[in-house]
Protein backbone atom coordinates (compact mmCIF):
# COMPACT_ATOMS: atom_id res chain seq x y z
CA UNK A 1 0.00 0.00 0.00
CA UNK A 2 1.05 4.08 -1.00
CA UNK A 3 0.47 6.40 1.12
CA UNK A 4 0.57 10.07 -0.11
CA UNK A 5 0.52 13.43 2.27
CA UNK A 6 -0.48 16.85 1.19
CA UNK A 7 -2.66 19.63 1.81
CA UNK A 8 -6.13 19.97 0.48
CA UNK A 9 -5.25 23.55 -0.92
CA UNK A 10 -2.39 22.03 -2.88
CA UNK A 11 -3.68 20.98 -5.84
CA UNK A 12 -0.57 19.90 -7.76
CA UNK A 13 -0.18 17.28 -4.94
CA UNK A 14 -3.59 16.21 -4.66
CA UNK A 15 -2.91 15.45 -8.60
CA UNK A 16 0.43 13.51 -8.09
CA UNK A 17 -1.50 11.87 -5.02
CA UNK A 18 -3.88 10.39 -8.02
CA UNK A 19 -1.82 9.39 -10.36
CA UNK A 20 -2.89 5.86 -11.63
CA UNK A 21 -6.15 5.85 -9.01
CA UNK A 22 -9.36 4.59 -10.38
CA UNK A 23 -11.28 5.20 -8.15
CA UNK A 24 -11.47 8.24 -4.82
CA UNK A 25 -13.52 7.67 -1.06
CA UNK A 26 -13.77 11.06 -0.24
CA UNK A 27 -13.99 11.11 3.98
CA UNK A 28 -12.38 14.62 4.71
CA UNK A 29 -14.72 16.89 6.79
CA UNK A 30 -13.97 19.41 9.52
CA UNK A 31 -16.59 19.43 11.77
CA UNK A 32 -14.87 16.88 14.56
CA UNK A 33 -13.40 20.49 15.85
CA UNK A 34 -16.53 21.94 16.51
CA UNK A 35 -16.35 25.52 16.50
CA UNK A 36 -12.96 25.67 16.36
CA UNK A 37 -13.56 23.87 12.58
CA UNK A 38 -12.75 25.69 9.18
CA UNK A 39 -15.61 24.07 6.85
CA UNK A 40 -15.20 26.33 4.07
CA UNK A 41 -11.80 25.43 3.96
CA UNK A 42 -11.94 21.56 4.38
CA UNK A 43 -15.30 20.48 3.30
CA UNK A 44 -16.33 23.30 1.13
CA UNK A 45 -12.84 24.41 -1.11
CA UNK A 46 -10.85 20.84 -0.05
CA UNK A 47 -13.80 19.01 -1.95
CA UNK A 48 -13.62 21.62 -4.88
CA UNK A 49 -9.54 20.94 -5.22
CA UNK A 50 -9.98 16.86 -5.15
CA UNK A 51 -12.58 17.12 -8.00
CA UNK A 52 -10.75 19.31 -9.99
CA UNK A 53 -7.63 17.53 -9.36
CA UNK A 54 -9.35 14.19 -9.97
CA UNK A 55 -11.02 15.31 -12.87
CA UNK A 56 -7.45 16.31 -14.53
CA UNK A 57 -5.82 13.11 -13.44
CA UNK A 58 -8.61 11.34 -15.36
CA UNK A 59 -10.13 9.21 -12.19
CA UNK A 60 -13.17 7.07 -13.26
CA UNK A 61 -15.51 7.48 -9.87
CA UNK A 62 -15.46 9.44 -6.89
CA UNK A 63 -17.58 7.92 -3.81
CA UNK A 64 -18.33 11.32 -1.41
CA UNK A 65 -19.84 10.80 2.81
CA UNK A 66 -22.03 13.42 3.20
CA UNK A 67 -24.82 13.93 5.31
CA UNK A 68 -28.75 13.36 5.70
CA UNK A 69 -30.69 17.19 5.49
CA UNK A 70 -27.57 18.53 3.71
CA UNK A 71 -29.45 21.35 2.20
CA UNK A 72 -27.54 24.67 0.84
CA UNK A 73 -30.57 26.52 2.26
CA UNK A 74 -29.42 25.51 6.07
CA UNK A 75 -28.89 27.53 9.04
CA UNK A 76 -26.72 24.86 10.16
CA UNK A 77 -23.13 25.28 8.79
CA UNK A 78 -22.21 21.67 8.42
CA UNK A 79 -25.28 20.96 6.59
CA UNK A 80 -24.62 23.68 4.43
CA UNK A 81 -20.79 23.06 3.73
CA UNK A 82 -21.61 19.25 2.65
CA UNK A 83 -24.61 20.38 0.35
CA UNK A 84 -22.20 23.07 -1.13
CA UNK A 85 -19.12 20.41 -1.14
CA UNK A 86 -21.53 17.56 -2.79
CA UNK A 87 -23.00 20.66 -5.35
CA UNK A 88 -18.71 20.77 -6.67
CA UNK A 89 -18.84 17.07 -6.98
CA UNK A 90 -21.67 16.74 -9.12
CA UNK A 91 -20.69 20.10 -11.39
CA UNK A 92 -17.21 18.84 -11.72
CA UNK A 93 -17.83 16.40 -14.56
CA UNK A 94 -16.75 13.69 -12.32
CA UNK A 95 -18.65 10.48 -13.02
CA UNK A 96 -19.97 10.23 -8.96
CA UNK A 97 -22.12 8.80 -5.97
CA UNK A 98 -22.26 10.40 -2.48
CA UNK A 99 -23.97 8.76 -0.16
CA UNK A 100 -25.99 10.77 2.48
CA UNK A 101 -25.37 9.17 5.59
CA UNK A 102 -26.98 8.38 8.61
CA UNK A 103 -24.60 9.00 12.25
CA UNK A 104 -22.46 6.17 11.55
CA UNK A 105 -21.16 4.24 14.95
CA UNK A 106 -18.34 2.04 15.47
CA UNK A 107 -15.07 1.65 17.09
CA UNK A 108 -13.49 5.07 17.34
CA UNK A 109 -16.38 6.99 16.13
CA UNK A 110 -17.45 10.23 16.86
CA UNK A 111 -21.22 9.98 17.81
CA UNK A 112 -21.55 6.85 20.65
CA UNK A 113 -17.71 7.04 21.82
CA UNK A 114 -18.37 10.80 23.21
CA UNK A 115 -21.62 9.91 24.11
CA UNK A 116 -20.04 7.43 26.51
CA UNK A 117 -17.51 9.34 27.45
CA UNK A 118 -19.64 12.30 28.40
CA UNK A 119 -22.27 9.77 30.17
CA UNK A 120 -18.85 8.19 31.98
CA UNK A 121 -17.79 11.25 33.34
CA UNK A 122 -21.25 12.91 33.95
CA UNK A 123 -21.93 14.25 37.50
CA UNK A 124 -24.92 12.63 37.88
CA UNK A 125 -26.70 14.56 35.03
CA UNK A 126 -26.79 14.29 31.28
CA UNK A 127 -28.24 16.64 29.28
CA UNK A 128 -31.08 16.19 26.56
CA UNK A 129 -31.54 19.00 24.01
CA UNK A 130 -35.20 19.02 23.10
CA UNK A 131 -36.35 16.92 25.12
CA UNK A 132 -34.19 14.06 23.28
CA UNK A 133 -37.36 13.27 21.02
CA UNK A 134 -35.19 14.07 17.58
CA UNK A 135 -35.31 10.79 15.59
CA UNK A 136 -31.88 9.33 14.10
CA UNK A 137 -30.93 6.24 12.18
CA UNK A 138 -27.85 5.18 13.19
CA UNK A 139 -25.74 3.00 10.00
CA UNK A 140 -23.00 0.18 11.39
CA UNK A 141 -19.82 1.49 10.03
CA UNK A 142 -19.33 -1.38 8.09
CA UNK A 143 -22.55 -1.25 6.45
CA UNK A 144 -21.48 2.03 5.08
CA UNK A 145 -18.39 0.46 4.23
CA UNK A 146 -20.18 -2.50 2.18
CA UNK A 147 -22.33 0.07 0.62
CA UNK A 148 -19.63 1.71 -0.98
CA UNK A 149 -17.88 -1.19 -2.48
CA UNK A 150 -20.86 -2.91 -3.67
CA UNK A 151 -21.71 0.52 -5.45
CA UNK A 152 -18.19 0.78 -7.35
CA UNK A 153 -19.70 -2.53 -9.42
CA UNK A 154 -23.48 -1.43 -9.63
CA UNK A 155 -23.70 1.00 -12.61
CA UNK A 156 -27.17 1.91 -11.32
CA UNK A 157 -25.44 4.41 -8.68
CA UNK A 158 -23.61 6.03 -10.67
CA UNK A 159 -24.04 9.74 -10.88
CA UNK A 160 -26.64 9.02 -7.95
CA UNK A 161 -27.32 10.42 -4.53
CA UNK A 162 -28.00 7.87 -1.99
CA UNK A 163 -29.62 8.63 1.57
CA UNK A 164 -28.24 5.52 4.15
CA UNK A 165 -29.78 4.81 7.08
CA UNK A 166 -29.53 1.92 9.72
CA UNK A 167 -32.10 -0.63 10.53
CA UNK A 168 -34.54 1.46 12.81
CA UNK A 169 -35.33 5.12 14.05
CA UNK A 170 -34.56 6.05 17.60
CA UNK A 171 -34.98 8.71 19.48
CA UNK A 172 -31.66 10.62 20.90
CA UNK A 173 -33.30 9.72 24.35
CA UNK A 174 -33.90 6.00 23.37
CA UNK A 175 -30.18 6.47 22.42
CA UNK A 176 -28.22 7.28 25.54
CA UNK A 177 -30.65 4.94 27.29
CA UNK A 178 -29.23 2.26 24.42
CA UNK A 179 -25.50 3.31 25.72
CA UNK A 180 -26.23 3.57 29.18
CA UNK A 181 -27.07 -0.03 29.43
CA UNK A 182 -23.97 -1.18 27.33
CA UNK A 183 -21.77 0.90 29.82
CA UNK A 184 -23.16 -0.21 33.12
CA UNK A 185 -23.93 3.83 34.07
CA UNK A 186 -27.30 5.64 34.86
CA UNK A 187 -27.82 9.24 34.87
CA UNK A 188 -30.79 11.03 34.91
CA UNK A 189 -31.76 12.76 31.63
CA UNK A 190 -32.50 16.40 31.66
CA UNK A 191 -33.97 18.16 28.81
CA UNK A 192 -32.66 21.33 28.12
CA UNK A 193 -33.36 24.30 25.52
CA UNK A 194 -31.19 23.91 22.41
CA UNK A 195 -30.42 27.66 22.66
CA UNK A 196 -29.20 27.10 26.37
CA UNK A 197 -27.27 23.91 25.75
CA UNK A 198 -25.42 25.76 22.81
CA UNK A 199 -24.77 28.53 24.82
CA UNK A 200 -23.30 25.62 27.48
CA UNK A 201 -21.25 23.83 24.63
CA UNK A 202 -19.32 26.73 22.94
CA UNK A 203 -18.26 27.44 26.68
CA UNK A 204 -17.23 23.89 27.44
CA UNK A 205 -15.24 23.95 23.72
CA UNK A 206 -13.74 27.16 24.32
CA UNK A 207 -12.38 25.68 27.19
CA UNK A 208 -12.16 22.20 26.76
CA UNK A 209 -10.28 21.77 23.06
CA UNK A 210 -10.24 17.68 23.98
CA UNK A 211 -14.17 17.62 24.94
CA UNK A 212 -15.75 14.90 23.02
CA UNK A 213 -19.11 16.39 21.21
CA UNK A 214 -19.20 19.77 19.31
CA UNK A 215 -21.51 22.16 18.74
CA UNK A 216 -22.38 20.47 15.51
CA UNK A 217 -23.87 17.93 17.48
CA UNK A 218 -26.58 20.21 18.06
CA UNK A 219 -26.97 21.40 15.06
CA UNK A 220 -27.39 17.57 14.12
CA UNK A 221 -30.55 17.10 16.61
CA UNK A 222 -32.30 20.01 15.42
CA UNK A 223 -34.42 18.12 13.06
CA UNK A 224 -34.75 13.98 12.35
CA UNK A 225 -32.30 12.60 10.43
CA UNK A 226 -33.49 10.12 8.68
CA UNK A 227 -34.62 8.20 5.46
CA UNK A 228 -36.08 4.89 4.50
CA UNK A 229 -35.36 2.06 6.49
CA UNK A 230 -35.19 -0.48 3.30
CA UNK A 231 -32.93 1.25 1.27
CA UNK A 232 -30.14 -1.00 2.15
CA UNK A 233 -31.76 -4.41 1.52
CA UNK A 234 -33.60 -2.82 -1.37
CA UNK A 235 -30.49 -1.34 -3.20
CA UNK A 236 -27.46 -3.71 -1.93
CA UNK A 237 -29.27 -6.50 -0.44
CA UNK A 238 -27.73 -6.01 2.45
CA UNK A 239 -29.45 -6.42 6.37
CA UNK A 240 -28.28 -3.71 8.73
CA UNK A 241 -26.96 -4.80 11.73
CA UNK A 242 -28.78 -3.75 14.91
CA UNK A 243 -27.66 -0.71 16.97
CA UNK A 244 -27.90 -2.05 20.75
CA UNK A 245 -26.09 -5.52 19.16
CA UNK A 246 -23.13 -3.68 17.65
CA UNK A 247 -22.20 -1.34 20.87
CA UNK A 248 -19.80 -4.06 22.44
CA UNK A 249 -16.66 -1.35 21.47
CA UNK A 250 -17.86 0.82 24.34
CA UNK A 251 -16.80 -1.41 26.97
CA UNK A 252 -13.10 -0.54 27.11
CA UNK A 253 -11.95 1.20 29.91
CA UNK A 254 -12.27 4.66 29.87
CA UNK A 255 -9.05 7.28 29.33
CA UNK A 256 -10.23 10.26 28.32
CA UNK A 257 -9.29 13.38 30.80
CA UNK A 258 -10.68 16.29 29.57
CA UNK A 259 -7.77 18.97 28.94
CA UNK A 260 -8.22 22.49 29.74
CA UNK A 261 -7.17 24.98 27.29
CA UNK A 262 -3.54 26.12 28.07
CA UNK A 263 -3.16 23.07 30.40
C-alpha cells in the first residue's frame, strides 16, 4: 500500500496523489473540531480541489460521505458546507455517488464514543436537548463500508445520490438509554433548551479543546435525520446490523481526561 501526504489547498499534490487511481472515497470533513472547525476550507474548497484535481488526473468514480438534510438553504453550517461540497462534486464532470449518511457508529467513532464518554464522566446529570425526542438512524460502520464497495460494481449508482440509514429510528433519548445499558452507568436525563445547551457547549469547547461532542452535534438534533429504512436491503441487499447488538466497542476502559485549554 502508497500512502501520499499533502494539503487539500495544494492541488498539484492532490494530482500527483492520483496518479494511476481509479477510483477516490472522499472522507475529509472538519466538523470533529466543533467551533474551532474551518468548513469552508476543508469540506467546502478541499472538496472543490480533489474534483478538480481528480477530474485532470482522469479518475473514473469518486464515492463522497455526506450527510442526511444537507441542504444549501441551512442555518446549520455543516449541513450547508456538505450540500455546497456535494454541489462541486456533481458540477465537476466527475462520473460520482455520495452517499448521504446516517450517524455512523463504530469503534473510534465520533457519535456513541463521546456519548459514553460524556455519560462516563457525567456528575450525575446528562443533558437532553429538546427533550431528546429528535429521531436518528444510526448506520453500522461497516454497512457504510459494504455500501460503498458494492456501489463501485453497480452501474445503477452512478451519478446518484443515496440517503443511508440503519435498521430502525430512535430517538436521541432511546439512544443514551441504548449506551447507558452497554456501559453499566445511569444518569438522569435532563432536557434542556437547544439555545441554552449551545450557549453551554461553545463554553465547554472554548475551554475544553479535547471535549468529546461539538456544537455540531446540536446542530445535528435540530431536526430527524433520517430516510427509509429499506434502502439497504432494497439497493445492496444487504441487512443492517442492529444498533444495541453492535455497541460491544464501548466497553473498554475509559481514558479520556478532559484537557483544559492552556493546560
Amino acid at each position: 500500500m502508497e500512502a501520499a501526504v499533502c494539503s487539500l489547498r495544494d492541488e498539484r499534490g492532490l494530482l500527483a496523489a492520483m496518479k494511476d487511481v481509479d477510483v477516490i472515497f472522499h472522507l475529509a470533513g472538519g466538523e470533529r473540531l466543533g467551533a474551532r472547525s474551518d468548513l469552508t476550507t476543508v469540506d467546502v474548497e478541499g472538496t472543490q480541489a480533489i474534483a478538480r484535481a481528480a477530474v485532470q488526473a482522469g479518475v473514473e468514480r469518486m464515492f463522497y460521505v455526506s450527510h442526511l438534510g444537507a441542504d444549501r438553504a441551512s442555518a446549520y453550517a455543516v449541513l450547508k458546507a456538505k450540500a455546497i461540497a456535494e454541489g462541486h462534486i456533481v458540477n465537476s464532470g466527475i462520473p460520482y455517488t455520495i452517499f448521504r449518511s446516517a450517524a455512523v457508529f463504530g469503534m473510534g467513532d465520533r457519535f456513541t464514543v463521546p456519548l459514553a464518554r460524556m455519560l462516563h464522566r457525567a456528575p450525575g446529570v446528562f443533558f437532553l436537548p429538546a427533550g431528546g425526542e429528535t429521531r436518528i438512524q444510526p448506520i453500522w460502520v461497516e454497512d457504510l463500508v459494504t455500501c460503498m464497495v458494492l456501489a463501485m460494481d453497480d452501474p445503477g449508482t452512478g451519478n446518484q445520490l443515496i440517503e443511508v440509514g440503519g435498521e430502525d429510528y430512535f430517538t436521541f433519548r432511546q439512544v443514551i438509554e441504548i449506551i447507558q445499558a452497554k456501559i453499566h452507568t445511569r444518569r438522569s436525563l435532563i432536557p434542556l433548551s437547544p439555545a441554552y445547551l449551545r450557549i453551554l457547549s461553545l463554553f465547554i469547547e472554548q475551554s475544553f479543546p479535547e471535549f468529546p461532542i461539538s456544537i455540531f452535534w446540536l446542530d445535528y438534533l435540530a431536526a430527524d435525520r433520517t430516510c427509509a429504512l429499506d434502502t439497504l436491503p432494497r439497493r445492496f441487499g444487504l441487512l443492517p446490523a442492529r444498533f444495541a447488538q453492535r455497541l460491544d466497542y464501548l466497553q473498554q476502559p475509559f481514558n479520556y481526561p478532559y484537557q483544559k485549554r492552556g493546560k
